[in-house]
N, C-alpha and C. Protein backbone atom coordinates (compact mmCIF):
# COMPACT_ATOMS: atom_id res chain seq x y z
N UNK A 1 44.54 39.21 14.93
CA UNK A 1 43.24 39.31 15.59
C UNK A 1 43.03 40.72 16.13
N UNK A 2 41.81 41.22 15.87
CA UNK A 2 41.35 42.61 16.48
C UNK A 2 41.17 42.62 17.77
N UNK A 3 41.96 43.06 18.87
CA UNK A 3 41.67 42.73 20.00
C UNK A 3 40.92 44.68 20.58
N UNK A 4 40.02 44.96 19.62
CA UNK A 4 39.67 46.52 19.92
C UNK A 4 37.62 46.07 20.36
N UNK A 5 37.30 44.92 20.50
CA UNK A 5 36.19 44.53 20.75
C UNK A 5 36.44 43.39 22.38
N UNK A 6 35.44 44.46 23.21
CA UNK A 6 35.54 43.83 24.53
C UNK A 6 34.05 42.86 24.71
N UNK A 7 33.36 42.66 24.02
CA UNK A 7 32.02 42.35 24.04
C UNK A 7 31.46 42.70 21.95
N UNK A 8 30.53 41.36 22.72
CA UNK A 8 29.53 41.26 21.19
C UNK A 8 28.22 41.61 22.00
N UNK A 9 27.30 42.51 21.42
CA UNK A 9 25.80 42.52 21.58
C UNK A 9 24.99 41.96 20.61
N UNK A 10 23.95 41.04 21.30
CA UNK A 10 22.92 40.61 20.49
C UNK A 10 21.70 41.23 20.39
N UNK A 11 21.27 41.67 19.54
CA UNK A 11 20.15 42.83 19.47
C UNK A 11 18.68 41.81 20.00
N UNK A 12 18.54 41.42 21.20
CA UNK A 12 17.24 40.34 21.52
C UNK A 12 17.25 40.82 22.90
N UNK A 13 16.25 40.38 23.27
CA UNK A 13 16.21 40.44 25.20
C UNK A 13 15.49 39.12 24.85
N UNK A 14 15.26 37.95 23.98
CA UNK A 14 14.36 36.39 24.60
C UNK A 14 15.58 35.69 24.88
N UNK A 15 15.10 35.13 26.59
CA UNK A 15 16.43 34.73 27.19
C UNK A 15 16.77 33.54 26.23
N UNK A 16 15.25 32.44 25.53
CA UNK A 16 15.61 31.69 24.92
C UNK A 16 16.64 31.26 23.77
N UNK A 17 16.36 32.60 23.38
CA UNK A 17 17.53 32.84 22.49
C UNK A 17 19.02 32.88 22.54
N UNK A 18 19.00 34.15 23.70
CA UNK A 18 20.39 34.29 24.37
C UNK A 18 21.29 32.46 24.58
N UNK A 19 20.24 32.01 25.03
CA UNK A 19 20.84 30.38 25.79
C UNK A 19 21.22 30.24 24.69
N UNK A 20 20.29 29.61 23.24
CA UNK A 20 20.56 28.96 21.70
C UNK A 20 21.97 29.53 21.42
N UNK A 21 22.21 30.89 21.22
CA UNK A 21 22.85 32.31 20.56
C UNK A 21 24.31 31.59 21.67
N UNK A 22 24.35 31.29 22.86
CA UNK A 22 25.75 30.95 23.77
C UNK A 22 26.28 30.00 23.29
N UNK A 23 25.02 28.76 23.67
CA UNK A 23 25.66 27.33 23.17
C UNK A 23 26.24 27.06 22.19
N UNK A 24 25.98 27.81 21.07
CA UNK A 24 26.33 27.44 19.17
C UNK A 24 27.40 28.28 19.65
N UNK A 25 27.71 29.67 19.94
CA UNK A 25 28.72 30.33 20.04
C UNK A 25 29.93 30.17 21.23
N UNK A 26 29.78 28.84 21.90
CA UNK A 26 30.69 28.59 22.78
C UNK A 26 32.18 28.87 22.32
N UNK A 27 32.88 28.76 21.67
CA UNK A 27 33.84 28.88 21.75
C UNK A 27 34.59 30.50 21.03
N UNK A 28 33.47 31.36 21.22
CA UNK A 28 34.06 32.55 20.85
C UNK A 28 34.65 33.47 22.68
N UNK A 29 35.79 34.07 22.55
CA UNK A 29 36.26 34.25 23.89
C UNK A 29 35.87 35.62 23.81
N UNK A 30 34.56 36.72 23.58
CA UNK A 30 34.39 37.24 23.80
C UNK A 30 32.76 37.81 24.53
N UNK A 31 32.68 37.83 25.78
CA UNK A 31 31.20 37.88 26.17
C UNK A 31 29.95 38.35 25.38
N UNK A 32 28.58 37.37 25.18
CA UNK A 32 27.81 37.71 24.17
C UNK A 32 26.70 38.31 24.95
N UNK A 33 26.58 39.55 24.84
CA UNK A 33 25.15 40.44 25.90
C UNK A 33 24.25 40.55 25.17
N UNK A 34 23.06 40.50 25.67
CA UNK A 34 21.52 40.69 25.05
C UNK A 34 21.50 42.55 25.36
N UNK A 35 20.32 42.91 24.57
CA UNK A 35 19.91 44.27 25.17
C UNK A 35 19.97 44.67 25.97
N UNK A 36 19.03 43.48 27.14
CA UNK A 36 18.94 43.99 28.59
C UNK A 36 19.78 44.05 29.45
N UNK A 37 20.76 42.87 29.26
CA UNK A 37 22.22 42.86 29.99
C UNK A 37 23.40 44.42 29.43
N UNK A 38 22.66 45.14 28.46
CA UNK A 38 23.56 45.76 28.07
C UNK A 38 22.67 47.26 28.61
N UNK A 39 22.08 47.15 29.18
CA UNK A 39 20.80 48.30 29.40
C UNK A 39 20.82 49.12 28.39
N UNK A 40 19.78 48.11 27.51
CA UNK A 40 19.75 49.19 26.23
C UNK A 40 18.30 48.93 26.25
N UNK A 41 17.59 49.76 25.89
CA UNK A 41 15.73 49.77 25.43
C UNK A 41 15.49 50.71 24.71
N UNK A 42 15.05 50.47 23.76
CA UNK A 42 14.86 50.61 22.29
C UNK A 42 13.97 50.24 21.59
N UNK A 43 13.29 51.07 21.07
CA UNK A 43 11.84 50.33 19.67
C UNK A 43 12.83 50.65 18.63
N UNK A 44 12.88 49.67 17.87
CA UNK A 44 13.60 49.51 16.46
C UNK A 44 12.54 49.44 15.73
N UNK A 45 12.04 50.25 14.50
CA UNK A 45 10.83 49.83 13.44
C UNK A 45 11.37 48.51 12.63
N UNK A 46 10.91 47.75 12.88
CA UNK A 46 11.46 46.45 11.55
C UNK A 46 10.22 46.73 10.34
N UNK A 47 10.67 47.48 9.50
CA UNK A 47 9.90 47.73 8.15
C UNK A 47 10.72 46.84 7.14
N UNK A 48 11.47 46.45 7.60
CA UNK A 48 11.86 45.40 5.93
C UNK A 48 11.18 44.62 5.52
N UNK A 49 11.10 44.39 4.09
CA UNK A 49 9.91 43.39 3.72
C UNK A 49 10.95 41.86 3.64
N UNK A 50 12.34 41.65 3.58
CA UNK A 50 13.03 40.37 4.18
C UNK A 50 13.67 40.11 5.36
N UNK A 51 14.18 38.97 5.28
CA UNK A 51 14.42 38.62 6.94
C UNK A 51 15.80 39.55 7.19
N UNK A 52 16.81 39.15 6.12
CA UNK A 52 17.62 40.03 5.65
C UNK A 52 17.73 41.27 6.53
N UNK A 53 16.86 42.44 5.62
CA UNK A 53 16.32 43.68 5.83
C UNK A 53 16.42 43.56 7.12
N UNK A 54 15.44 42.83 8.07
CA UNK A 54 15.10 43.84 9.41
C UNK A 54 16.55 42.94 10.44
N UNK A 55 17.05 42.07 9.72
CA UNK A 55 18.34 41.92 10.86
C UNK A 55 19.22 42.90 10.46
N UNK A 56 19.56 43.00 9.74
CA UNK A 56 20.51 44.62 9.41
C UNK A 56 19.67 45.92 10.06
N UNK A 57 18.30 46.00 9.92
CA UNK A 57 17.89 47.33 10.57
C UNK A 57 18.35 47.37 12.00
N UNK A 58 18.39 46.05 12.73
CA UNK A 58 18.60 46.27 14.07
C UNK A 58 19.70 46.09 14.17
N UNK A 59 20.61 45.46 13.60
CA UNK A 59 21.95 45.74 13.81
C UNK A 59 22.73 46.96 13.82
N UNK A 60 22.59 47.63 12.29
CA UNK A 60 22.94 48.64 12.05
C UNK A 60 22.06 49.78 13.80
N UNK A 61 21.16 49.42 13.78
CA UNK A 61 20.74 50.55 14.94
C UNK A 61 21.23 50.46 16.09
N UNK A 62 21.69 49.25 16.95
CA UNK A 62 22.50 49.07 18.11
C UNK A 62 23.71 49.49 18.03
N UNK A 63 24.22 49.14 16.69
CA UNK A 63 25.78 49.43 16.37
C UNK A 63 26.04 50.78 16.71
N UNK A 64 25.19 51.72 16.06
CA UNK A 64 25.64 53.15 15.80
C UNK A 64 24.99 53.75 17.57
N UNK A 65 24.06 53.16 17.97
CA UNK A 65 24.04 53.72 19.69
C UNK A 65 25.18 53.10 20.25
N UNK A 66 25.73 51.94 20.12
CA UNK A 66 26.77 51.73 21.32
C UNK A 66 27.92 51.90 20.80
N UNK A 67 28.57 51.48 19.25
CA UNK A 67 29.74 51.19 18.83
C UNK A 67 30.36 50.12 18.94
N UNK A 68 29.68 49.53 19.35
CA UNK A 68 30.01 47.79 19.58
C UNK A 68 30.05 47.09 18.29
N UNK A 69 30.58 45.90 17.89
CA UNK A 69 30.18 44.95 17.49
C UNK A 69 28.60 44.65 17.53
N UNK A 70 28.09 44.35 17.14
CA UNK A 70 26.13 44.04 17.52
C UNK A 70 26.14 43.40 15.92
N UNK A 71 25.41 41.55 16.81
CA UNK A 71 24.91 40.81 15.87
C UNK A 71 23.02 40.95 16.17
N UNK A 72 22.36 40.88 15.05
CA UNK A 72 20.73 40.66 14.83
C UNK A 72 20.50 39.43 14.44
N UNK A 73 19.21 38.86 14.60
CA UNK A 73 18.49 37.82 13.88
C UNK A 73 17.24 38.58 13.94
N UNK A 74 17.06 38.13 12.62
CA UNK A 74 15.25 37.93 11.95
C UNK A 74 14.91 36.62 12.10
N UNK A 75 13.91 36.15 11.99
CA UNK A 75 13.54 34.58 11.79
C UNK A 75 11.67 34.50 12.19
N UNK A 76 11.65 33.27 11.35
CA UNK A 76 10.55 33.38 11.63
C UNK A 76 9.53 32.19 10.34
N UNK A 77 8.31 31.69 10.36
CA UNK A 77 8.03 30.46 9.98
C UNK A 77 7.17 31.00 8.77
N UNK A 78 7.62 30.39 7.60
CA UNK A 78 6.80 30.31 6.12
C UNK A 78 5.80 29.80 6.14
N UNK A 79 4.81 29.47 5.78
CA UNK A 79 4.20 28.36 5.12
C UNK A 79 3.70 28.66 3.62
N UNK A 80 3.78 27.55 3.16
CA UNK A 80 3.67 27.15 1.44
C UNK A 80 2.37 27.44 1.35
N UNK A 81 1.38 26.65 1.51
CA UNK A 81 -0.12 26.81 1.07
C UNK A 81 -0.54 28.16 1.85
N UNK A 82 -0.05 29.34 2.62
CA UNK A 82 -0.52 30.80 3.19
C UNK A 82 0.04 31.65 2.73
N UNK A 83 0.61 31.12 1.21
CA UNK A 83 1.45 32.46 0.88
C UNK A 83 2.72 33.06 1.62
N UNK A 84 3.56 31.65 2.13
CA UNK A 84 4.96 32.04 3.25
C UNK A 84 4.31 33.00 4.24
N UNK A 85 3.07 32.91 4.78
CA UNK A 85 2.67 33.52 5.96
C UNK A 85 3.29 32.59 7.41
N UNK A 86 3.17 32.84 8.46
CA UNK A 86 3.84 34.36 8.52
C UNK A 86 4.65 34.72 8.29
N UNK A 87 6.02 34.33 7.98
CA UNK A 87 7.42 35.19 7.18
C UNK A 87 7.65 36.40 8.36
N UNK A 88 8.08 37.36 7.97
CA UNK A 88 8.74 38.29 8.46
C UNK A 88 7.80 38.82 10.08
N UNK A 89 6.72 38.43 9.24
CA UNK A 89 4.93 39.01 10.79
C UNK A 89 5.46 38.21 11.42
N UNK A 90 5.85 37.21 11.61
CA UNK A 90 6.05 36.06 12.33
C UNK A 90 5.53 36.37 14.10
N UNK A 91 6.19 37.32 14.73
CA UNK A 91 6.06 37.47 15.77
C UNK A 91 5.65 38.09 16.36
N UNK A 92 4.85 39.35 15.23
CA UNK A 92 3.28 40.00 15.15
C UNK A 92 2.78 39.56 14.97
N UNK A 93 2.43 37.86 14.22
CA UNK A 93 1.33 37.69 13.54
C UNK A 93 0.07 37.42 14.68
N UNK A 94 -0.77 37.90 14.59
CA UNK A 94 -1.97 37.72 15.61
C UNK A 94 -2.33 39.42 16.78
N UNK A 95 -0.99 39.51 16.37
CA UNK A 95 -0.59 40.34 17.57
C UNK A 95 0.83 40.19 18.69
N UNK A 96 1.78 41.07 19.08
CA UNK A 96 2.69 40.70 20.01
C UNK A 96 2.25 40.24 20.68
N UNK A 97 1.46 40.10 21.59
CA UNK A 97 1.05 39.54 23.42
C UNK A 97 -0.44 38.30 23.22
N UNK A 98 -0.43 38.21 21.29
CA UNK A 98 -1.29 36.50 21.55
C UNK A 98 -0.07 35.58 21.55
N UNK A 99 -0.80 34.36 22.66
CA UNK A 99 0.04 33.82 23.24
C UNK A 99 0.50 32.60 21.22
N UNK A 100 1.69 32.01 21.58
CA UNK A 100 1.93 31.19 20.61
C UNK A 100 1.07 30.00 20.62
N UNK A 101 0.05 29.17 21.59
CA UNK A 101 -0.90 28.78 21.34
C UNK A 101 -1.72 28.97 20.92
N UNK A 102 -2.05 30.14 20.26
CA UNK A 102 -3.33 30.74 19.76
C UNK A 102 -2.87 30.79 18.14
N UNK A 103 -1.47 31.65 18.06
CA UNK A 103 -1.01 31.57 16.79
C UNK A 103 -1.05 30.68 16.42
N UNK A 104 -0.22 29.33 16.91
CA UNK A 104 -0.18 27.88 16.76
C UNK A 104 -1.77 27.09 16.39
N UNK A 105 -2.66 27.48 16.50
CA UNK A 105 -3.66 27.12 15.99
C UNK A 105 -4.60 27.49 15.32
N UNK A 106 -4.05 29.05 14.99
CA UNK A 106 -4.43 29.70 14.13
C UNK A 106 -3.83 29.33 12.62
N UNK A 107 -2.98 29.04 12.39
CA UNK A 107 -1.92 28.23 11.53
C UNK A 107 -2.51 26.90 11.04
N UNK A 108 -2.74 25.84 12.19
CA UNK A 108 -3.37 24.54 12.15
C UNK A 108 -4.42 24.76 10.93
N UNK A 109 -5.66 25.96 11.36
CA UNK A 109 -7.12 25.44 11.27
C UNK A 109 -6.81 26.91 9.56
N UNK A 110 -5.96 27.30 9.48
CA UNK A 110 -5.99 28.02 8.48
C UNK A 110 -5.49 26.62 7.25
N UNK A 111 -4.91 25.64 7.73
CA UNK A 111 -4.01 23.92 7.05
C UNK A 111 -5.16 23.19 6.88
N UNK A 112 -6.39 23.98 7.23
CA UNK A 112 -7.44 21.98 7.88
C UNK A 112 -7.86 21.60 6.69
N UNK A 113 -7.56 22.10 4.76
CA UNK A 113 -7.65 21.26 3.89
C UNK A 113 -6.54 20.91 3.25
N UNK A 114 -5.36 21.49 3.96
CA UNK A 114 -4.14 20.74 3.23
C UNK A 114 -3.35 19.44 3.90
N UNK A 115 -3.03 18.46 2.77
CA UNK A 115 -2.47 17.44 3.38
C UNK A 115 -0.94 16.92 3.10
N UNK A 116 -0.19 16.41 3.72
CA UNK A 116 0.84 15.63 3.01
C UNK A 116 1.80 16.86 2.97
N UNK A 117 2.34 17.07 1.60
CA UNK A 117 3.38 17.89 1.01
C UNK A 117 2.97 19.25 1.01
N UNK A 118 1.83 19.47 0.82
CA UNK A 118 0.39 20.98 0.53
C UNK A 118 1.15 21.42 2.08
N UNK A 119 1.44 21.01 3.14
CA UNK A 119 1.64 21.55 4.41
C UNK A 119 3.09 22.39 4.49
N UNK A 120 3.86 22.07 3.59
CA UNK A 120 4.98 22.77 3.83
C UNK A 120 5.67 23.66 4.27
N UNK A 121 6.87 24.26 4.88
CA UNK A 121 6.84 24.84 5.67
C UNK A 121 8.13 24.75 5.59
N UNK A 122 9.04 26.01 6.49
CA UNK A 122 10.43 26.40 7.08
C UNK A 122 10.38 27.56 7.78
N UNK A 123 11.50 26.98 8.72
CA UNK A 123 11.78 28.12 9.70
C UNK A 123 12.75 28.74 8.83
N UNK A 124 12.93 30.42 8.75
CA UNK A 124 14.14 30.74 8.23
C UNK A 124 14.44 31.96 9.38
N UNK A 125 16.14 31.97 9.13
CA UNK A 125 16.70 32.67 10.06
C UNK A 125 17.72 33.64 9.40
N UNK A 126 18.08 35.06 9.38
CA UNK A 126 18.80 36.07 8.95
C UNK A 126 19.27 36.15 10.19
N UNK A 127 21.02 36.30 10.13
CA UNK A 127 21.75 36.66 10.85
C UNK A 127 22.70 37.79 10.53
N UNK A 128 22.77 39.12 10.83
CA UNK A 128 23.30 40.08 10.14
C UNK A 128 24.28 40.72 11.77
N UNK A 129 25.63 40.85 10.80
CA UNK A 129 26.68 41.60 11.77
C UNK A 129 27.06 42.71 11.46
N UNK A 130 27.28 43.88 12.22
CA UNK A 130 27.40 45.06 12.40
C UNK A 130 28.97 45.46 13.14
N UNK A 131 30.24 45.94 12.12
CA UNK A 131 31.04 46.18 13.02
C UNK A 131 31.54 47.81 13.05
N UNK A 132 31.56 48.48 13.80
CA UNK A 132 31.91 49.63 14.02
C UNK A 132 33.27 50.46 12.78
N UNK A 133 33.59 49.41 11.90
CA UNK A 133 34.22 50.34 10.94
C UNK A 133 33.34 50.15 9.74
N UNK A 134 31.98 50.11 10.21
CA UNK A 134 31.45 50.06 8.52
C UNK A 134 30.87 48.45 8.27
N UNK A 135 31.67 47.94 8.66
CA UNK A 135 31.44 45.97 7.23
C UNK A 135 30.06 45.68 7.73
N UNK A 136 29.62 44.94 7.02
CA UNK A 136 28.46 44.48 7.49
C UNK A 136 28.32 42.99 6.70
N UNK A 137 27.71 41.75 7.80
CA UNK A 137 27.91 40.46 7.34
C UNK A 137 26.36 39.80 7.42
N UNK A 138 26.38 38.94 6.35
CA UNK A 138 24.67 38.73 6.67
C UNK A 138 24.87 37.06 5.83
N UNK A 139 24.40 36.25 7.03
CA UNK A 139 24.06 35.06 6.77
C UNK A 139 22.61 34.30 6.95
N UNK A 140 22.37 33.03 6.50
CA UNK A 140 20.75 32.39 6.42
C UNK A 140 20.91 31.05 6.36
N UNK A 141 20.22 30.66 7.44
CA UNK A 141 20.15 29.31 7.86
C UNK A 141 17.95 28.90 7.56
N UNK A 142 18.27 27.80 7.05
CA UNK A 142 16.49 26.90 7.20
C UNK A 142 16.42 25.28 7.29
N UNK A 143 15.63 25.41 8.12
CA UNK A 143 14.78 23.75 8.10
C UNK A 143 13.76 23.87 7.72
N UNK A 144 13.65 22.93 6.43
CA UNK A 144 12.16 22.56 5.97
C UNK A 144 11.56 21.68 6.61
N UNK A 145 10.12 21.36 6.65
CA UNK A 145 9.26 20.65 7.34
C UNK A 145 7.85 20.72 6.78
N UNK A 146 7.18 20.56 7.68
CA UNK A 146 5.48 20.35 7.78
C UNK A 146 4.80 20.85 8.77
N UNK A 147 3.83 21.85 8.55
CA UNK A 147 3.05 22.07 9.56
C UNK A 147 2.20 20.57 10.30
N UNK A 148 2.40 20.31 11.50
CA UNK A 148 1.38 19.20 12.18
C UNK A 148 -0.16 19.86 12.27
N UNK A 149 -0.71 18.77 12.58
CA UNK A 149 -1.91 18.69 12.61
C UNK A 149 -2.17 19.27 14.04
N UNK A 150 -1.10 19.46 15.54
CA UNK A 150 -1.36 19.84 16.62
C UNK A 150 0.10 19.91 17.28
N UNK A 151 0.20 20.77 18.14
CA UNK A 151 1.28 20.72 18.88
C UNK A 151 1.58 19.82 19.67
N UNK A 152 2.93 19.83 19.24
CA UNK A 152 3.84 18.10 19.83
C UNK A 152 5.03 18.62 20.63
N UNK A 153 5.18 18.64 21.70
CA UNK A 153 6.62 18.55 22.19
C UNK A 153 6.45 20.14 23.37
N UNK A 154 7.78 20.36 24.15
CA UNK A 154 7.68 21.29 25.13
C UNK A 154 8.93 21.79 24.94
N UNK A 155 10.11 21.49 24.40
CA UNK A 155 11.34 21.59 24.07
C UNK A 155 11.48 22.89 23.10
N UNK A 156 11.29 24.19 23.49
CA UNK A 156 11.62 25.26 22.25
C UNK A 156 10.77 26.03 22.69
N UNK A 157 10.14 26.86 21.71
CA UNK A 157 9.32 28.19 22.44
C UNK A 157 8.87 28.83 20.60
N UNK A 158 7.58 29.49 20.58
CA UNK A 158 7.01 29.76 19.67
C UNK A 158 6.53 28.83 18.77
N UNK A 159 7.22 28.71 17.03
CA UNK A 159 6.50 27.98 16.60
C UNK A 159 6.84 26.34 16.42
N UNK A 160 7.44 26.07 17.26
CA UNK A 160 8.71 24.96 17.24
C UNK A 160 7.23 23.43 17.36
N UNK A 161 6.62 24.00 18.37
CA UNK A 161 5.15 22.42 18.66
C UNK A 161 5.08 22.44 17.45
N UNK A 162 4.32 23.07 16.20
CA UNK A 162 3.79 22.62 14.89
C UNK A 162 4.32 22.28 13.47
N UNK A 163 5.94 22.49 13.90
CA UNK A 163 6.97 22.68 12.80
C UNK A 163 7.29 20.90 12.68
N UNK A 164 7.04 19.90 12.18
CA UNK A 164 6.82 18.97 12.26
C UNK A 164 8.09 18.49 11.27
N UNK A 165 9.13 17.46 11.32
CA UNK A 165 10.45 17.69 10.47
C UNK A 165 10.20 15.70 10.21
N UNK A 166 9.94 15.38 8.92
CA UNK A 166 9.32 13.96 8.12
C UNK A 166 9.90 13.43 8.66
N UNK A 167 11.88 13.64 8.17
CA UNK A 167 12.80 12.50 8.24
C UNK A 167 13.11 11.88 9.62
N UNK A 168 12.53 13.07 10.33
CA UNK A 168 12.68 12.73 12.28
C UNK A 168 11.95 12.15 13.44
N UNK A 169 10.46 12.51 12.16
CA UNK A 169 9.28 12.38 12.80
C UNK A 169 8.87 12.91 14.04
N UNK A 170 9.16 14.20 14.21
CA UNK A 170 9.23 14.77 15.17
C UNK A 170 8.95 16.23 14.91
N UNK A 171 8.58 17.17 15.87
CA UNK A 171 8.52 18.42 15.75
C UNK A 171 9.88 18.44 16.18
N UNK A 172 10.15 20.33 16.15
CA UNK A 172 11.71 20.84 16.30
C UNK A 172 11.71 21.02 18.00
N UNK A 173 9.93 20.89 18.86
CA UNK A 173 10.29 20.85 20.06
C UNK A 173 9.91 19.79 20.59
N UNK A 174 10.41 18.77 19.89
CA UNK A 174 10.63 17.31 20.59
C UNK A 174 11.98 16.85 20.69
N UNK A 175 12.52 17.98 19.72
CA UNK A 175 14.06 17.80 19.78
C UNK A 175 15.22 18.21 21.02
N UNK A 176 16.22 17.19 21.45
CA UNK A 176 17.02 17.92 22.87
C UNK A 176 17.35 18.60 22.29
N UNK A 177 17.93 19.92 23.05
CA UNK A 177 18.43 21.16 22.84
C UNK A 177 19.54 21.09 21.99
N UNK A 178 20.54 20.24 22.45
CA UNK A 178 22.16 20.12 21.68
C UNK A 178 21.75 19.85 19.87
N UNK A 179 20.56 18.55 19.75
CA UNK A 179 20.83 18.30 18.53
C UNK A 179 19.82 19.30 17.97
N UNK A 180 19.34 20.04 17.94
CA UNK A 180 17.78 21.05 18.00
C UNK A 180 19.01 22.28 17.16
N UNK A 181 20.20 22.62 17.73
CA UNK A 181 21.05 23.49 18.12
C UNK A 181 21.62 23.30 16.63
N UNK A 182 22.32 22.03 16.50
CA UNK A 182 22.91 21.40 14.85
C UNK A 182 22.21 21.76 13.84
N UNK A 183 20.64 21.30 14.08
CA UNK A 183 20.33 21.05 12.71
C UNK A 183 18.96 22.99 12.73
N UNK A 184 19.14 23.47 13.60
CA UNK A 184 18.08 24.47 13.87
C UNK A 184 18.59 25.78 12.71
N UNK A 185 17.32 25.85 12.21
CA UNK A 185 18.09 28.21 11.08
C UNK A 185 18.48 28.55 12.05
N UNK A 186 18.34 28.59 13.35
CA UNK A 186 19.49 29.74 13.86
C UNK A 186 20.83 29.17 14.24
N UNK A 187 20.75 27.70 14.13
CA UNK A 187 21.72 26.99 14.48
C UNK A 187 22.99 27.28 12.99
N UNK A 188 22.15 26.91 11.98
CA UNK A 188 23.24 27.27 11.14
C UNK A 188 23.59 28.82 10.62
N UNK A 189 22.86 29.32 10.89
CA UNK A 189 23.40 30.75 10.40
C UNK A 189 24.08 31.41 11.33
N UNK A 190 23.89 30.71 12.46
CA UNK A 190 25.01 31.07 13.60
C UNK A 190 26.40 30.79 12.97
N UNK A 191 26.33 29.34 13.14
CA UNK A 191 27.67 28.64 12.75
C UNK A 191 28.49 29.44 11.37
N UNK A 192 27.50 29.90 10.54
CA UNK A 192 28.08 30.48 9.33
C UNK A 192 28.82 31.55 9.66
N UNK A 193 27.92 32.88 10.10
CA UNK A 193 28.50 33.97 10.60
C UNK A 193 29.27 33.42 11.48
N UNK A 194 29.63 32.58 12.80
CA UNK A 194 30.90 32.38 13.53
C UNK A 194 31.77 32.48 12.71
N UNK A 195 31.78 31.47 11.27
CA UNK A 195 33.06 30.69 10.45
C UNK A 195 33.36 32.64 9.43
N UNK A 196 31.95 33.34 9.45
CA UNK A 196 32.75 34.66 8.81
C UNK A 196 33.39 35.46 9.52
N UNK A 197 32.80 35.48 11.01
CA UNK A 197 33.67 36.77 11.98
C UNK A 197 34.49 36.56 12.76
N UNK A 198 34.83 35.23 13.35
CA UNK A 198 35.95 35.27 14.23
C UNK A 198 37.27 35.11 14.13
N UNK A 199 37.46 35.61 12.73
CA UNK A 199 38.90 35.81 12.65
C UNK A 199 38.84 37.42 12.78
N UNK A 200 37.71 38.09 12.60
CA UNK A 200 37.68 39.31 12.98
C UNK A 200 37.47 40.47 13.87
N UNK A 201 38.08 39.18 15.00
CA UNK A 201 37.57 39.38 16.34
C UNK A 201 38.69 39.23 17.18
């Protein structure tokens, strides 16, 4: 085991995340810091046209300011009948500072002639690791679903009310956190990258 890493950075300051990003990663024994816990502030350009792309852009860019270890996520919601809009915009789409209710129904009323299967949809999640001799690790987690007809649930944050999942009958924020955590893209591309890096840790 490399014991030359005192800390992992996660290239995010959403605390929501940080929480998701702990719980799945409980059993790694090395402290996981966000940006802000690490006083780092930074505009990163995310110009990649995949999810891929802009988790490596920010990885690779924390890495080489601190020398740390530094894991990224991209992520962000497809839809089938918009041309996988928003995809990568995801968290531009509308604008940074419109609220996700607005997006969230901007989405809806862009759906209001598709029905059934026509609604389709996934969250996808890029998880890319950055280690100070160079390697670089990149994993991808998704849940497919359905856009709803309206936001359901309070459990999650962004597009989680409209992400509507058949076999559950439920949106992803009607789901408790723990099982939300199992079956969630960031849930598994967490778990993946854990099962690639912590023997390298």
């Amino acid at each position: 085991m490399n014991t030359n890493f005192d800390k992992i950075i996660f290239a995010t300051s959403n605390q929501g995340k940080m929480d998701e990003i702990r719980m799945i990663m409980k059993d790694c024994n090395l402290p996981i810091v966000s940006l802000k816990e690490a006083g780092i502030d930074v505009d990163i350009d995310e110009n990649g046209e995949t999810f891929e792309e802009n988790a490596l852009i920010k990885a690779r860019t924390i890495m080489k300011l601190t020398g740390c270890l530094t894991l990224a996520d991209d992520s962000g919601l497809e839809v089938d009948y918009i041309n996988k809009e928003p995809g990568v915009y995801s968290a531009r789409y509308l604008g940074y500072d419109t609220p996700y209710s607005e997006k969230n129904q901007s989405i809806i009323d862009r759906l209001k002639d598709a029905v059934g299967e026509e609604r389709s949809a996934r969250f996808v999640c890029a998880i890319a690791a950055c280690f100070p001799d160079g390697e670089e690790v990149v994993t991808r987690g998704t849940i497919e679903g359905q856009i709803g007809y309206e936001e359901v649930g309070d459990n999650g944050f962004g597009y989680d009310p409209i992400m509507y999942v058949p076999e559950l009958d439920k949106t992803t924020a009607q789901l408790d956190t723990e099982y939300k955590n199992k079956i969630s893209h960031r849930g598994k591309a967490l778990r993946q990258m854990w099962e690639e890096i912590k023997d390298k840790i």
